[in-house]
N, C-alpha and C. Protein backbone atom coordinates (compact mmCIF):
# COMPACT_ATOMS: atom_id res chain seq x y z
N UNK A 1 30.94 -0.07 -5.96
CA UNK A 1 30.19 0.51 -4.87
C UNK A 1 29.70 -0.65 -4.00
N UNK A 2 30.00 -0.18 -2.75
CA UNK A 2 29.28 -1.77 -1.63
C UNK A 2 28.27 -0.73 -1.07
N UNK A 3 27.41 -1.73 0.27
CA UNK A 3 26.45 -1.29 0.26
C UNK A 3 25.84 -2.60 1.66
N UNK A 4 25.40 -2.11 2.12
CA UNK A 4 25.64 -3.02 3.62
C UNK A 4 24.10 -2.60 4.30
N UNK A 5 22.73 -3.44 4.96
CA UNK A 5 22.32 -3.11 6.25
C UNK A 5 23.04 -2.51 7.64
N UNK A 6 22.00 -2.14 8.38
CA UNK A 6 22.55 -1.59 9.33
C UNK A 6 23.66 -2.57 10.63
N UNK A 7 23.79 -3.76 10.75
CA UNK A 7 23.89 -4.61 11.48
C UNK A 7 25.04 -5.21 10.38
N UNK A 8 25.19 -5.02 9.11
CA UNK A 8 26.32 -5.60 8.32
C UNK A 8 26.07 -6.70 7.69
N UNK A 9 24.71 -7.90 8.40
CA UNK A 9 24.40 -9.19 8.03
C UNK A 9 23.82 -9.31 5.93
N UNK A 10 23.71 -8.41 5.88
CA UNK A 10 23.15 -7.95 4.17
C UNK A 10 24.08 -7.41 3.32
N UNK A 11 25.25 -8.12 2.74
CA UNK A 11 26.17 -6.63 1.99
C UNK A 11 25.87 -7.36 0.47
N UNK A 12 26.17 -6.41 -0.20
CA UNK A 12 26.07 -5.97 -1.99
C UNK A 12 27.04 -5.36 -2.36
N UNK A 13 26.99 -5.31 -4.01
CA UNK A 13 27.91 -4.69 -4.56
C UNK A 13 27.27 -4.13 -5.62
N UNK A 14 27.73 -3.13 -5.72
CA UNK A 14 26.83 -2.81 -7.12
C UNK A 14 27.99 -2.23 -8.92
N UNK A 15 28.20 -2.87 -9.89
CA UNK A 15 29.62 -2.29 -10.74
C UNK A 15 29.05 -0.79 -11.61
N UNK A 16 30.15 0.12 -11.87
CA UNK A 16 29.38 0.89 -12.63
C UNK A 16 29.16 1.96 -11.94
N UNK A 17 28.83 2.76 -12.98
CA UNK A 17 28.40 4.16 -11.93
C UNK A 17 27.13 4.07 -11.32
N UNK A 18 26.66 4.66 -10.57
CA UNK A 18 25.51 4.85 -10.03
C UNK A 18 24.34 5.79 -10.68
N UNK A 19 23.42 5.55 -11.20
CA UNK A 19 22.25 6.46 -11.45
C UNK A 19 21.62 7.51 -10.28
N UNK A 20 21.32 8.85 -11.04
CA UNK A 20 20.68 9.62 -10.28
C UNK A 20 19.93 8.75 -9.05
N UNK A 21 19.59 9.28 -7.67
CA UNK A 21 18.68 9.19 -6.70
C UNK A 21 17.17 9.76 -7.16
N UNK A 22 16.48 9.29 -6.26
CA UNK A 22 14.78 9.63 -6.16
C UNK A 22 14.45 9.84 -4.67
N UNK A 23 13.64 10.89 -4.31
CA UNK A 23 12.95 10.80 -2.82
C UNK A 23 11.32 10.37 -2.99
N UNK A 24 10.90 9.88 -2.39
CA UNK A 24 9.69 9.35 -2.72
C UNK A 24 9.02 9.49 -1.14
N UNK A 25 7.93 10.37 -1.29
CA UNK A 25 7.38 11.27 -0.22
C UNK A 25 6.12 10.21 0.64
N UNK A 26 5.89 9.94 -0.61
CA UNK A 26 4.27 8.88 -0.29
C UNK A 26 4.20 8.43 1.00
N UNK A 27 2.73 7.85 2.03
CA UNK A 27 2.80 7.53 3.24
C UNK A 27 3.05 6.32 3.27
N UNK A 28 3.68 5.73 1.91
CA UNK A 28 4.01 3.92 2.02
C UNK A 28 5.76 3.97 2.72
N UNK A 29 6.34 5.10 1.71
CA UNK A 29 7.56 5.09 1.99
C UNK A 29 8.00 6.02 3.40
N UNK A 30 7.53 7.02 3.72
CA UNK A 30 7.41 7.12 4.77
C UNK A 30 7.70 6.53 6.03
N UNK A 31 6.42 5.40 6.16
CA UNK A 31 6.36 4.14 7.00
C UNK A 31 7.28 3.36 7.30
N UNK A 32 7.81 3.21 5.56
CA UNK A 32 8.73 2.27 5.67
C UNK A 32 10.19 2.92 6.50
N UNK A 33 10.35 3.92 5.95
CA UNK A 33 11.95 4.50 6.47
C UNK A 33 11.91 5.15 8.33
N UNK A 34 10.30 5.19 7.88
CA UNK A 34 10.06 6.49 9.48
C UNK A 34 10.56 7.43 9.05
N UNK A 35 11.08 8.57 7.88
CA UNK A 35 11.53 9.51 8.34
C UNK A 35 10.50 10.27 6.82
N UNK A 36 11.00 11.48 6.38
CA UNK A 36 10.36 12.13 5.49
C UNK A 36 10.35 11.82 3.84
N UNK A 37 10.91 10.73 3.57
CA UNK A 37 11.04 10.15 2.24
C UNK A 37 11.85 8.63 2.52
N UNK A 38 11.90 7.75 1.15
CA UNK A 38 12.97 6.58 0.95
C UNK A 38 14.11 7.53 -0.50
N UNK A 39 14.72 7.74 0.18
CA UNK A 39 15.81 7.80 -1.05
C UNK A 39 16.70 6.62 -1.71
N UNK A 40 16.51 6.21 -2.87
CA UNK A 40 16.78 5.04 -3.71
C UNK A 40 17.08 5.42 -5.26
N UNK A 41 17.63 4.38 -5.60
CA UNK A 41 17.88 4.37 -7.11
C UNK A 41 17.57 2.71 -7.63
N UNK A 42 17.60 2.73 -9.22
CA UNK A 42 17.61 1.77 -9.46
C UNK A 42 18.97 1.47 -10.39
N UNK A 43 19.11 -0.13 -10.29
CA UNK A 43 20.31 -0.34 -11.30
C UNK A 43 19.60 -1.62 -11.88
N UNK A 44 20.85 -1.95 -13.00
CA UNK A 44 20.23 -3.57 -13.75
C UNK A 44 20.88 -4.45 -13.30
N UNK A 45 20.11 -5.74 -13.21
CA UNK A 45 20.29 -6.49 -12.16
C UNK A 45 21.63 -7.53 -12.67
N UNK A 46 22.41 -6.94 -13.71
CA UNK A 46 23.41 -7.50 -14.25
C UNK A 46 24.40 -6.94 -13.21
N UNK A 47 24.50 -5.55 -12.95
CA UNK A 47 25.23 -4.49 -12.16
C UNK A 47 25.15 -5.00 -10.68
N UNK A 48 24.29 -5.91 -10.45
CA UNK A 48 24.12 -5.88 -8.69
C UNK A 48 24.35 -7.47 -8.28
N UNK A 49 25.34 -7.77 -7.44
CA UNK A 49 25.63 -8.53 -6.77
C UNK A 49 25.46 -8.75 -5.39
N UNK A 50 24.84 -9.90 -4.68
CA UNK A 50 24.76 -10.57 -2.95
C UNK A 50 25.79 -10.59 -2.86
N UNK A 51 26.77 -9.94 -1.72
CA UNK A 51 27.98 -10.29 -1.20
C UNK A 51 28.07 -11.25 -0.18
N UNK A 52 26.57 -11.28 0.78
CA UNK A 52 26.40 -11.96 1.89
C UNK A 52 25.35 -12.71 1.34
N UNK A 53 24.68 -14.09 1.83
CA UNK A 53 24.04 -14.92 1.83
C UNK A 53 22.12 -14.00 2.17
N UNK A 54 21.31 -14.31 1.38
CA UNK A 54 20.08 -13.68 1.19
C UNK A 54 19.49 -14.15 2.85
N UNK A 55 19.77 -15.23 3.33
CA UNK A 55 18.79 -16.21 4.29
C UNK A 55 18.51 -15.02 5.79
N UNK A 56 19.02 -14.03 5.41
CA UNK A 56 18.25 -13.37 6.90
C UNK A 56 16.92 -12.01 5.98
N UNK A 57 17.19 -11.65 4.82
CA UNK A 57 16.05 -11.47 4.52
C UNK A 57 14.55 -11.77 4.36
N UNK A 58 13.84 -10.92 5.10
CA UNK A 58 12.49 -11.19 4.90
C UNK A 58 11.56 -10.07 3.56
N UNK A 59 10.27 -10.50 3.52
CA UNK A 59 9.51 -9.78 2.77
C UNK A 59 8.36 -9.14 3.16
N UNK A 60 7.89 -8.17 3.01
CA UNK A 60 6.56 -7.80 3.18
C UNK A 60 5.86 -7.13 1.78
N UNK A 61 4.65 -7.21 1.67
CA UNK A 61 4.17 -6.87 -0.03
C UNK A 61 2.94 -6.88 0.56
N UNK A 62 2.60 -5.35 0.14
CA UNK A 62 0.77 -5.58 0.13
C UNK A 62 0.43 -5.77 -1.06
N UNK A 63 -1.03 -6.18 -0.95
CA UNK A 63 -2.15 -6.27 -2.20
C UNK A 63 -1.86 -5.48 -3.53
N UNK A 64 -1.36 -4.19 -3.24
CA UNK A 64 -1.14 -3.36 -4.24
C UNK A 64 -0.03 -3.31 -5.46
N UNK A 65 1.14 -4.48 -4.57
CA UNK A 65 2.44 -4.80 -5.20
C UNK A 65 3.99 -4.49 -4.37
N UNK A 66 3.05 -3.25 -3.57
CA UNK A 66 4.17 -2.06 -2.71
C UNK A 66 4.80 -3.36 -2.31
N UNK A 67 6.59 -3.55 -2.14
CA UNK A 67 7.33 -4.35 -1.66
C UNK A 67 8.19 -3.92 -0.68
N UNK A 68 8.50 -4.57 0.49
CA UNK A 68 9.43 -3.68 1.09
C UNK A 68 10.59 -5.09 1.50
N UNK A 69 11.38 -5.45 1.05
CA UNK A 69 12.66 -6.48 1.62
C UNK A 69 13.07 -5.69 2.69
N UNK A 70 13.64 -6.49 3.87
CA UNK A 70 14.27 -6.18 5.38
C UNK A 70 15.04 -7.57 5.53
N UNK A 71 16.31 -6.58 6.11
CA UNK A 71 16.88 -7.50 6.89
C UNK A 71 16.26 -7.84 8.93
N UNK A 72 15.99 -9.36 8.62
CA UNK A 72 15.26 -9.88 9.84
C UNK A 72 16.56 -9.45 11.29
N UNK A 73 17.37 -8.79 11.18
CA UNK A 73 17.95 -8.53 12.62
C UNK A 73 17.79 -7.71 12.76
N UNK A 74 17.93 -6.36 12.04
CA UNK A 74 18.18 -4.99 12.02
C UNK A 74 17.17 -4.45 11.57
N UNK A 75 16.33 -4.90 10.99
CA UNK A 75 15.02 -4.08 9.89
C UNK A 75 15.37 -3.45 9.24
N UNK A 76 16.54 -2.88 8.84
CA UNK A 76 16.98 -2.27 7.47
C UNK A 76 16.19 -2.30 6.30
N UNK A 77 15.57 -1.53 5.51
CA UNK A 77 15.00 -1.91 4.10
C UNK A 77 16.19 -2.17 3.30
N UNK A 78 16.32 -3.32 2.48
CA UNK A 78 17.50 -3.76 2.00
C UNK A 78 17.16 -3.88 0.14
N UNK A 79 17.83 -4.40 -1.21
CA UNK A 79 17.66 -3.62 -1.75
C UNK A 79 16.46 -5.31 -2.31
N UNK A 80 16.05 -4.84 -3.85
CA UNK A 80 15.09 -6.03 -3.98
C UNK A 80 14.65 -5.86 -5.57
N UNK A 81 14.60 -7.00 -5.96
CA UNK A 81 14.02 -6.74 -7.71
C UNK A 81 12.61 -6.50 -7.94
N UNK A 82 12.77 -5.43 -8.46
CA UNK A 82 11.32 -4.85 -9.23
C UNK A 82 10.93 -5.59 -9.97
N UNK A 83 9.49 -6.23 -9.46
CA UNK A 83 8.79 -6.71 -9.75
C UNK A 83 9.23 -7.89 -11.03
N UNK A 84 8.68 -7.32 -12.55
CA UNK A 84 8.90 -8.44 -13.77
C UNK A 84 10.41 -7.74 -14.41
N UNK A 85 10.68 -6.96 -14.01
CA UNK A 85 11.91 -6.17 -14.87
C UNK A 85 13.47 -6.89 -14.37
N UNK A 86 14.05 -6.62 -15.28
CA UNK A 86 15.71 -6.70 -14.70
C UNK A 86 16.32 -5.54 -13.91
N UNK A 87 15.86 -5.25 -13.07
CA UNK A 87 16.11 -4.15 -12.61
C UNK A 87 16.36 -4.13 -10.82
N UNK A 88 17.01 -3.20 -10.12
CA UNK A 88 17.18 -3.76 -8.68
C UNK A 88 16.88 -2.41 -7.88
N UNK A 89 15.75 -2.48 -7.11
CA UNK A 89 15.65 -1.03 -6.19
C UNK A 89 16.67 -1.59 -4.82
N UNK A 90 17.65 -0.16 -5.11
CA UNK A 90 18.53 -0.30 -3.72
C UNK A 90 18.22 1.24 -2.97
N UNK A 91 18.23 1.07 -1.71
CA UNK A 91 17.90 2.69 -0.83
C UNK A 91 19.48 2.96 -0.58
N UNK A 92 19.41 4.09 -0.97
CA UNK A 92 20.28 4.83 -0.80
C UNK A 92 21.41 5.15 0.31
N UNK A 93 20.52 4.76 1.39
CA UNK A 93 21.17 4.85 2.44
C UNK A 93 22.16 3.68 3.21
N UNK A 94 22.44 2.77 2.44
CA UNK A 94 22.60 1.81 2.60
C UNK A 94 24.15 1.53 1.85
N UNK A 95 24.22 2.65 0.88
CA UNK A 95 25.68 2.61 -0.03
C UNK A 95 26.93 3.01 1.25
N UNK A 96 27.86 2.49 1.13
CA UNK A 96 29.17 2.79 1.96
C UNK A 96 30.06 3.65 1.79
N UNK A 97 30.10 4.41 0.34
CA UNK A 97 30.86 5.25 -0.34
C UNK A 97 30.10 6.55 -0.78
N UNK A 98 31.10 7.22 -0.58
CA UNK A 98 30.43 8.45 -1.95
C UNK A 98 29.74 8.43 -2.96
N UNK A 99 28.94 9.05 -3.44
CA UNK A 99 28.86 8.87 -5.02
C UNK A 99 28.30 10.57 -5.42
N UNK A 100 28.66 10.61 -6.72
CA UNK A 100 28.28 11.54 -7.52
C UNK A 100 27.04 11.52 -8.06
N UNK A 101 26.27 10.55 -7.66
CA UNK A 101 25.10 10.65 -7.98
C UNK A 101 23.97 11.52 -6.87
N UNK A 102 23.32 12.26 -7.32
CA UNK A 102 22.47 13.50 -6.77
C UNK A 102 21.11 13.14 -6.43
N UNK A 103 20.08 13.55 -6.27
CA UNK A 103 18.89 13.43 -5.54
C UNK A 103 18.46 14.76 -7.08
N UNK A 104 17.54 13.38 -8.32
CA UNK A 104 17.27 14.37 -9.47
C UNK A 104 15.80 14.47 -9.38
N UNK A 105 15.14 13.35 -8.67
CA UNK A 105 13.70 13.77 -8.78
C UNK A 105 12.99 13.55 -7.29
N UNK A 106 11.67 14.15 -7.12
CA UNK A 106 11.63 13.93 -6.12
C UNK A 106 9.89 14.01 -6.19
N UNK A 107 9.24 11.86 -5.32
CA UNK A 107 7.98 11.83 -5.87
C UNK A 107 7.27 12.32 -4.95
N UNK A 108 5.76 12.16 -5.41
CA UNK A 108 4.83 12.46 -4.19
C UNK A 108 4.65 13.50 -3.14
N UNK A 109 5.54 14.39 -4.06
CA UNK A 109 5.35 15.53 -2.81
C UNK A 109 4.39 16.37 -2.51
N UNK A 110 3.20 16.11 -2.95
CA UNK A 110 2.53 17.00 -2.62
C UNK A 110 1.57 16.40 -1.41
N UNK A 111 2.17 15.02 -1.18
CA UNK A 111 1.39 13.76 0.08
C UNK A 111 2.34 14.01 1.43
N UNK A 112 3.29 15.05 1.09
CA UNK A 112 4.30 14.90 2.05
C UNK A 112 3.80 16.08 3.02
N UNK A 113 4.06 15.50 4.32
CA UNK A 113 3.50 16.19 5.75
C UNK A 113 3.80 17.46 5.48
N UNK A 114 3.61 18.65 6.13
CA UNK A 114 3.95 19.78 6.51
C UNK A 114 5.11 20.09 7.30
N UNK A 115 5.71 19.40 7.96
CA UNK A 115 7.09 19.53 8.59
C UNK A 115 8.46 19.02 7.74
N UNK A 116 7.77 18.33 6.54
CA UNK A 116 8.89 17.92 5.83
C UNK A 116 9.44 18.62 4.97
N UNK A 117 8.62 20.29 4.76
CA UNK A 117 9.24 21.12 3.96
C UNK A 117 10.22 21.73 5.01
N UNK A 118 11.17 22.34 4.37
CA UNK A 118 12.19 23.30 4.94
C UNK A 118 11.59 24.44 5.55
N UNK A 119 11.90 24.54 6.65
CA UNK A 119 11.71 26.26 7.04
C UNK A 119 12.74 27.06 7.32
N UNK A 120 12.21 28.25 7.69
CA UNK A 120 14.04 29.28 7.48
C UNK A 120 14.42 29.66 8.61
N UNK A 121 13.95 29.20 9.79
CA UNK A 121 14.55 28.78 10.62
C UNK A 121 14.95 27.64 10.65
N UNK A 122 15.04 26.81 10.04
CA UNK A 122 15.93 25.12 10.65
C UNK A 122 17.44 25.24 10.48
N UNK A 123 18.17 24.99 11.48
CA UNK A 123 19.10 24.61 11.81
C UNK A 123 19.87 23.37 11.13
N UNK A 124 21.14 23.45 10.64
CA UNK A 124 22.14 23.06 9.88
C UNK A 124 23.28 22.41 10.32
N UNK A 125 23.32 21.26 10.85
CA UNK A 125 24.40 21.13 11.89
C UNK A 125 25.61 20.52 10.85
N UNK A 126 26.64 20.28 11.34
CA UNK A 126 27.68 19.53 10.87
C UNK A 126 27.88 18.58 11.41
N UNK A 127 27.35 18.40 12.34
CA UNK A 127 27.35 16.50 13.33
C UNK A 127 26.60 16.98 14.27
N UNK A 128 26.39 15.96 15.41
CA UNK A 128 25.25 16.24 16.49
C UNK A 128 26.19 16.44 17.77
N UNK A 129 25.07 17.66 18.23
CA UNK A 129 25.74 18.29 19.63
C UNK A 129 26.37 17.50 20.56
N UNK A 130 26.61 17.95 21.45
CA UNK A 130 27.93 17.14 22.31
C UNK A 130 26.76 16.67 23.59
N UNK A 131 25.62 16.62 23.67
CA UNK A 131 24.64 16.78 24.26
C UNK A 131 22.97 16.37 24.02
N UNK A 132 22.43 15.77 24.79
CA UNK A 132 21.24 15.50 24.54
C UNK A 132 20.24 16.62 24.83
N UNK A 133 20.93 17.58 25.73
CA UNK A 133 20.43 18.59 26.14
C UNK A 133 20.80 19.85 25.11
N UNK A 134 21.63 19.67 24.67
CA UNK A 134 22.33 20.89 23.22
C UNK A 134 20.82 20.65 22.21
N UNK A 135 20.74 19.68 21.65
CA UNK A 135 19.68 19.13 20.66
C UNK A 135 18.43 19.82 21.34
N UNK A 136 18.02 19.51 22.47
CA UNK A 136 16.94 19.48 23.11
C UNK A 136 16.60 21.38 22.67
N UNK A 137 18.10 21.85 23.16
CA UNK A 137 17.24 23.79 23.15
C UNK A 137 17.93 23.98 21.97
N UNK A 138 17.96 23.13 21.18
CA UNK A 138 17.91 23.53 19.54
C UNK A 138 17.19 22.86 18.94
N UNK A 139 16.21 22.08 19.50
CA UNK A 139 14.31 22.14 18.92
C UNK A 139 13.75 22.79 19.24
N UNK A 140 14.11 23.47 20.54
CA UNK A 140 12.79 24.32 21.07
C UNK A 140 12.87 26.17 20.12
């Protein structure tokens, strides 16, 4: 499995199958992704290989431990070793391939906004409208 920032300057590899996913709702991860969760997994750090050179990664870490690695061109959250363990948090979004691995747990949800639950009206697309204006009167 490879696994790349948005800009390409960050790639990985990871051997092995992939472990279940996690969504993690909290307002740390949030922040970090901007959107309604970080979806990630972890692997052992035997399994995970730098394909590209570390030197455009940066770090940020509050007081608390919370870590977030980025790539310095793109801001990508990129992936990073947990803390004292052998272990490697990679986000999900960031893999290049398929995988059979699923979305098995899902944290913090009860910190998660009110728009981030499903409603039965939301709309299901299969790619995005041909239009900025299509999108537009399919929010309203």
């Amino acid at each position: 499995m490879t696994g790349e920032c948005l800009c390409g300057e960050v790639k990985f590899e990871i051997d092995g199958k992939l472990p279940n996913l996690y969504q993690c709702h909290c307002s740390l991860c949030r922040k970090t992704t901007g959107s309604t969760a970080n979806a990630a997994t972890f692997v052992s750090e035997i399994d995970f290989r730098w394909v590209s050179e570390q030197a455009s990664i940066r770090s940020f870490q509050r007081p608390t431990g919370y870590r977030n690695d980025f790539c310095s061109l793109c801001g990508s959250s990129v992936p990073n070793k947990l803390r004292n363990t052998a272990m490697m948090w990679v986000p999900a979004g960031l893999l290049n391939e398929e995988t059979s691995a699923r979305v098995a747990v899902h944290l913090h949800f009860e910190s998660a906004p009110e728009w981030d639950q499903e409603a039965p009206y939301c709309q299901w697309l299969d790619k995005a409208p041909k239009s900025l204006e299509a999108l537009n009167a399919a929010l309203l």
